[in-house]
C-alpha atoms as a PDB file:
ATOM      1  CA  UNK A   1     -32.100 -13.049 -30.228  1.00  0.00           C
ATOM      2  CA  UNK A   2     -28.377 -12.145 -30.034  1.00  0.00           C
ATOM      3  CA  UNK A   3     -27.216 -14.535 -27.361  1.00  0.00           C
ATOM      4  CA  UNK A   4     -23.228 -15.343 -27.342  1.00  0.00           C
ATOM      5  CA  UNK A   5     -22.658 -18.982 -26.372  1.00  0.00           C
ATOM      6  CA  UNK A   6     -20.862 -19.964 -22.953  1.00  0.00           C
ATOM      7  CA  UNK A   7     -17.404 -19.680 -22.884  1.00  0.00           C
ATOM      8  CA  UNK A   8     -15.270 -20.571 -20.089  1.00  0.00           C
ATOM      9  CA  UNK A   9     -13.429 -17.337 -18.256  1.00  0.00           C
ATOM     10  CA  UNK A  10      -9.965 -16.720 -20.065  1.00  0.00           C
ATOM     11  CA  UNK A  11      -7.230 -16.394 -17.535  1.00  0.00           C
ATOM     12  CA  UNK A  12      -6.277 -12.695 -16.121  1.00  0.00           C
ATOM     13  CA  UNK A  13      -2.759 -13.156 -15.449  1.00  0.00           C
ATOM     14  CA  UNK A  14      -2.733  -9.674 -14.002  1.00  0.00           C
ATOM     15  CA  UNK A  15      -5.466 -10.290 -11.721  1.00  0.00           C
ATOM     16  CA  UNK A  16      -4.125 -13.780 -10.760  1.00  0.00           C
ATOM     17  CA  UNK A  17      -1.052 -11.818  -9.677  1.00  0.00           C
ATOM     18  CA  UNK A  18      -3.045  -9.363  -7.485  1.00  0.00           C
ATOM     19  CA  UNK A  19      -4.959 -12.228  -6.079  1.00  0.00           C
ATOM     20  CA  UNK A  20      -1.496 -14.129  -5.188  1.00  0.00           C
ATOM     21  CA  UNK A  21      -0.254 -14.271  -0.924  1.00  0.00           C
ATOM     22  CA  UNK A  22       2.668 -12.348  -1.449  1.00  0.00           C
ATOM     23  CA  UNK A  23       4.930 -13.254   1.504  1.00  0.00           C
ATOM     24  CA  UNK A  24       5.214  -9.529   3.073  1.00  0.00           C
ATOM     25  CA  UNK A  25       2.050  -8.776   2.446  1.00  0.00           C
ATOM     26  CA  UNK A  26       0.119  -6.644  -0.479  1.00  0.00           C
ATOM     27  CA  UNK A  27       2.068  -3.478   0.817  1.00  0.00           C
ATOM     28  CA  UNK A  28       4.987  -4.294  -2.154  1.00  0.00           C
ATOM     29  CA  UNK A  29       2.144  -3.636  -4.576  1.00  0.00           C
ATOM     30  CA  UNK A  30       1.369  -0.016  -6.027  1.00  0.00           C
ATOM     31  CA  UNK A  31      -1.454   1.442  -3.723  1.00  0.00           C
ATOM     32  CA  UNK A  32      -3.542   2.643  -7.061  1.00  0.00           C
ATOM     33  CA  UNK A  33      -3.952  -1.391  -7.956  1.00  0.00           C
ATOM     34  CA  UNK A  34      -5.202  -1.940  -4.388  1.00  0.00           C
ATOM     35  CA  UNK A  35      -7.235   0.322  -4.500  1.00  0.00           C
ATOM     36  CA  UNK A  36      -8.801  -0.935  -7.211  1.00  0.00           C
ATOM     37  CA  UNK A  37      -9.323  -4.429  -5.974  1.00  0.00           C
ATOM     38  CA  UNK A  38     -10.894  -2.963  -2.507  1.00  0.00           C
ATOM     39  CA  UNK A  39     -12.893  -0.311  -3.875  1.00  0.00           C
ATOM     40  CA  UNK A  40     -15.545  -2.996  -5.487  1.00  0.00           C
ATOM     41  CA  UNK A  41     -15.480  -0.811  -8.826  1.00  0.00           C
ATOM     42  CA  UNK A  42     -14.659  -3.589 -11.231  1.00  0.00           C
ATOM     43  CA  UNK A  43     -17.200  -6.137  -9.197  1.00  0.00           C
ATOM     44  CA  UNK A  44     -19.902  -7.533 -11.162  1.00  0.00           C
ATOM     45  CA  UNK A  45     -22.078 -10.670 -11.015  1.00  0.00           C
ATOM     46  CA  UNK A  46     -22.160 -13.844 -12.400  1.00  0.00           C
ATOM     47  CA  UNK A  47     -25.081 -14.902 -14.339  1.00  0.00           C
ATOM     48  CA  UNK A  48     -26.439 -17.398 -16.400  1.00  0.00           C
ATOM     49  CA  UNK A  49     -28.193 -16.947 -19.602  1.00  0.00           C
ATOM     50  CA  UNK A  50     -30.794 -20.270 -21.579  1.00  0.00           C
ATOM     51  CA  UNK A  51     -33.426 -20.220 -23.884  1.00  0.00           C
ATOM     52  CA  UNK A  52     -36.065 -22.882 -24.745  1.00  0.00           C
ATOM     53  CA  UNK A  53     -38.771 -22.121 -27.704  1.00  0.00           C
ATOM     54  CA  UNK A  54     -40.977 -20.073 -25.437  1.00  0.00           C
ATOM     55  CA  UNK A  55     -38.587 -17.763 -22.873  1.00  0.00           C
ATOM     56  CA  UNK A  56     -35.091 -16.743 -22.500  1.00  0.00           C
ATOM     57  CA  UNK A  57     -33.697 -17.129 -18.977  1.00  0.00           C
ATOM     58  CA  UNK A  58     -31.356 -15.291 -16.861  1.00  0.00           C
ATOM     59  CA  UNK A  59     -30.180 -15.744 -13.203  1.00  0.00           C
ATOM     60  CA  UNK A  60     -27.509 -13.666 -11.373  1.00  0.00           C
ATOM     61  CA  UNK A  61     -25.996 -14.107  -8.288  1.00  0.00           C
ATOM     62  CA  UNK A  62     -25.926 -11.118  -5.962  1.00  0.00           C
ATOM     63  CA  UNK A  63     -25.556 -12.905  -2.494  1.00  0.00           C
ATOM     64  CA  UNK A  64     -25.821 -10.767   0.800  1.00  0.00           C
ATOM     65  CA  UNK A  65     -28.573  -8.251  -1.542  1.00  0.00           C
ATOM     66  CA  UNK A  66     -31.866  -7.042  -0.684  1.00  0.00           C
ATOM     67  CA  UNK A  67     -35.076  -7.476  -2.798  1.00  0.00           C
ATOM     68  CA  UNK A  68     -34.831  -3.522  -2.406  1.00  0.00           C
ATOM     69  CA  UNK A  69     -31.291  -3.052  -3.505  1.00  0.00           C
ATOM     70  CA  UNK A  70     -31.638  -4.739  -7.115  1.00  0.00           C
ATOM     71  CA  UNK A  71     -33.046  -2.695 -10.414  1.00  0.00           C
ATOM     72  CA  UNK A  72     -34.436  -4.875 -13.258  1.00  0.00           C
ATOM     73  CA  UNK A  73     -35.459  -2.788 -16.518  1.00  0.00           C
ATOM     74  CA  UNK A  74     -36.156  -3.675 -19.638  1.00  0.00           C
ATOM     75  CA  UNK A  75     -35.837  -0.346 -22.474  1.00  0.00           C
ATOM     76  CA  UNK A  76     -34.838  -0.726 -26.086  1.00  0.00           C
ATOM     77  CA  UNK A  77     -34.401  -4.285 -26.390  1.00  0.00           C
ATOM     78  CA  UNK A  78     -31.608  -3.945 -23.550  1.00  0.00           C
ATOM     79  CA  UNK A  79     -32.373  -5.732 -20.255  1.00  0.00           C
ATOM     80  CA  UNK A  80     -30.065  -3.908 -17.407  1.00  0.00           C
ATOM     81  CA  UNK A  81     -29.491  -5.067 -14.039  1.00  0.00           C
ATOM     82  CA  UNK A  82     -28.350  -2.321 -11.420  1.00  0.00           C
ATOM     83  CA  UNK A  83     -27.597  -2.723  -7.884  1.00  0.00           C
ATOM     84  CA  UNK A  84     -25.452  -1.416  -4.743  1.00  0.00           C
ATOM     85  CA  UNK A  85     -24.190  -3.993  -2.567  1.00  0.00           C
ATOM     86  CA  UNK A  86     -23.109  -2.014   0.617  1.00  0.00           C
ATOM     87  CA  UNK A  87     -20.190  -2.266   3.238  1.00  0.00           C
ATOM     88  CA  UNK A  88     -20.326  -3.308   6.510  1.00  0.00           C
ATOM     89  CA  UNK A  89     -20.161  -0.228   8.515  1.00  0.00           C
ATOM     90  CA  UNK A  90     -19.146  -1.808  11.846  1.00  0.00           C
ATOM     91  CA  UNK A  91     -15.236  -1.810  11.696  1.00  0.00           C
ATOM     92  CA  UNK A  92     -15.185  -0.713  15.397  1.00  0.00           C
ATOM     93  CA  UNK A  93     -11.952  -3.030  17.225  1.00  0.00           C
ATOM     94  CA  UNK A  94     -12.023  -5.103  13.580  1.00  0.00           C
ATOM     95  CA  UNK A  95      -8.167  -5.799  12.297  1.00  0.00           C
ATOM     96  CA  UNK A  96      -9.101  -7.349   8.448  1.00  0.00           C
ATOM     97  CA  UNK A  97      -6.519  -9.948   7.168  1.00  0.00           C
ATOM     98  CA  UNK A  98      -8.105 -10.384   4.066  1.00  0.00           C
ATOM     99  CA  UNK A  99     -10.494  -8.674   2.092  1.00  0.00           C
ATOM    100  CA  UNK A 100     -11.947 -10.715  -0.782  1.00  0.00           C
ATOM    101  CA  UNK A 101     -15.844  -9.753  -1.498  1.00  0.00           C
ATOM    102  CA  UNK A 102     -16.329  -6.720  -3.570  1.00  0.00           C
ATOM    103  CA  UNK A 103     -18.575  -4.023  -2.458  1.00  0.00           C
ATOM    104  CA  UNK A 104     -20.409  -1.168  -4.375  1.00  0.00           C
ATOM    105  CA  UNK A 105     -22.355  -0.080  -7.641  1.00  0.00           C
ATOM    106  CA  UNK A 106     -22.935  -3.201 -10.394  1.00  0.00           C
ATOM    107  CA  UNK A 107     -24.537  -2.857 -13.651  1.00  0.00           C
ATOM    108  CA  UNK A 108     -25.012  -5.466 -15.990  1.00  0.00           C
ATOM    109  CA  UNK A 109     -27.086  -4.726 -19.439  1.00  0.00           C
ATOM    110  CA  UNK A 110     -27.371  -7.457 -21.957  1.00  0.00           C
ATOM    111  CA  UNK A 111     -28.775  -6.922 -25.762  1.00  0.00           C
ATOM    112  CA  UNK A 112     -32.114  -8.971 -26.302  1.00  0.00           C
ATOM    113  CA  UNK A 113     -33.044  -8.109 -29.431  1.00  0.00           C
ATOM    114  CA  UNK A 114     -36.808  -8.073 -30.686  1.00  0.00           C
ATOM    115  CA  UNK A 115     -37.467 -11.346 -30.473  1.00  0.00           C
ATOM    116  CA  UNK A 116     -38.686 -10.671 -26.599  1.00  0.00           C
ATOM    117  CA  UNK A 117     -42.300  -9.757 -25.121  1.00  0.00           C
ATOM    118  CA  UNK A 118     -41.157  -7.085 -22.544  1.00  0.00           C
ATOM    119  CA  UNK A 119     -44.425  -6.310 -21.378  1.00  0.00           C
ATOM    120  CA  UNK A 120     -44.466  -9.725 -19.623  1.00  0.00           C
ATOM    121  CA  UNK A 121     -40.540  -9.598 -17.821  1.00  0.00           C
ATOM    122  CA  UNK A 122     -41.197 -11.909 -14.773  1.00  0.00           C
ATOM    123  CA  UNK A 123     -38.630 -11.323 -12.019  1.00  0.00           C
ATOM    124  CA  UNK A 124     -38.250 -13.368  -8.581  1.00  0.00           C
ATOM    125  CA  UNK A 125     -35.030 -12.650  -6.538  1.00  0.00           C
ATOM    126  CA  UNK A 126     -35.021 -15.891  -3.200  1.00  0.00           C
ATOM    127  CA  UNK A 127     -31.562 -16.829  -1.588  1.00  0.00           C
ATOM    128  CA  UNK A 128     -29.540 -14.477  -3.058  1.00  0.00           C
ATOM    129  CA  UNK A 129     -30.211 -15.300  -6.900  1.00  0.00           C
ATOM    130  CA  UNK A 130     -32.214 -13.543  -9.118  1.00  0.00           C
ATOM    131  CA  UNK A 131     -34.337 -15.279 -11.616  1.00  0.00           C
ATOM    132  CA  UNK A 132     -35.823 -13.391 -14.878  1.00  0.00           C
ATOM    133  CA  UNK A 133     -38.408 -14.804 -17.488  1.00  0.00           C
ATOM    134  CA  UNK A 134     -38.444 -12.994 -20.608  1.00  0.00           C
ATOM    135  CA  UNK A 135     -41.043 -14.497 -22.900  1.00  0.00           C
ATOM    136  CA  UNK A 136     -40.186 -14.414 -26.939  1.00  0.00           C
ATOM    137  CA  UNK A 137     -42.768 -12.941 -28.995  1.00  0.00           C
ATOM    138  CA  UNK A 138     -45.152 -15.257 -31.453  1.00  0.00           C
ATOM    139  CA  UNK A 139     -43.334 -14.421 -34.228  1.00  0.00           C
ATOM    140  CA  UNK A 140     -40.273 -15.437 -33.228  1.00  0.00           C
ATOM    141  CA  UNK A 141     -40.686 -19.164 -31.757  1.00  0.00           C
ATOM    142  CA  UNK A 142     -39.835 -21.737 -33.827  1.00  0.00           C
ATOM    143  CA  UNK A 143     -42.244 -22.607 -36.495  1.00  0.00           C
ATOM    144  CA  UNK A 144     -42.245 -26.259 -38.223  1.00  0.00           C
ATOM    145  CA  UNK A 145     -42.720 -26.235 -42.118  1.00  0.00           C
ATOM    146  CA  UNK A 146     -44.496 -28.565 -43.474  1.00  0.00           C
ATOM    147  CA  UNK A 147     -42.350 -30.142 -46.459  1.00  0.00           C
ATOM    148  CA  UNK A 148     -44.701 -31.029 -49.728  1.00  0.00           C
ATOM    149  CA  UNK A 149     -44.085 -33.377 -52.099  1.00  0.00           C
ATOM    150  CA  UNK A 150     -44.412 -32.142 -55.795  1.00  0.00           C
END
């Protein structure tokens, strides 16, 4: 299994900067970097990845998503996640002040190595979070060894 241990998010100074309330406004900032922000390109979900001896478990967050929306596919030891989360289209009489949530095409694909049964990927997606159950294969749980004296 080729898991990377937690790490808390390293600062984006850049991004910090972008996300700052600049006292006239966004307009002083080049149009190509809000555009960037706005366009939801760089928008991706959080998630959550555990093990225990039998399954490895992963949860992502993909609030205001239908069941319908969300892709979950397992295909050379890579699990992906795809999904579109979609605009309001109602902007009729609407003056934003702030746009913060990101809108548009995610994918997320993470490396699970052989140590996985995909032919039993359990996924349930309730309140916005997706839950997926990947059971490890017989070979690869944790075996005790029996220690012999000579």
């Amino acid at each position: 299994m080729k898991l990377t241990p937690w790490q808390p998010k390293k600062r984006d100074v850049f991004n910090e900067l972008l996300d700052w309330d600049y006292p006239f406004g966004s307009s002083l900032l080049p149009s190509l970097f809000q555009e960037k922000r706005l366009n939801g390109q760089d928008w991706y979900p959080a998630i959550d990845i555990s093990e225990d001896k039998n399954n490895v478990y992963v949860k992502a967050d993909l609030p205001g998503l239908k069941k319908e929306d969300i892709q979950v596919s397992v295909h050379n030891d890579v699990l992906t996640i795809k999904g579109e989360r979609k605009s309001e289209s109602e902007h009729k009489d609407k003056n934003f002040h702030r746009v913060e949530r990101s809108y548009g095409v995610f994918q997320r694909t993470l490396e699970l190595g052989s140590a996985v049964d995909k032919t039993k990927v359990k996924a349930n997606y309730k309140d916005g979070v997706l839950d997926i159950i990947i059971p490890k294969t017989e070979e690869t749980k944790a075996q005790n060894i029996v220690i012999e004296d000579k």
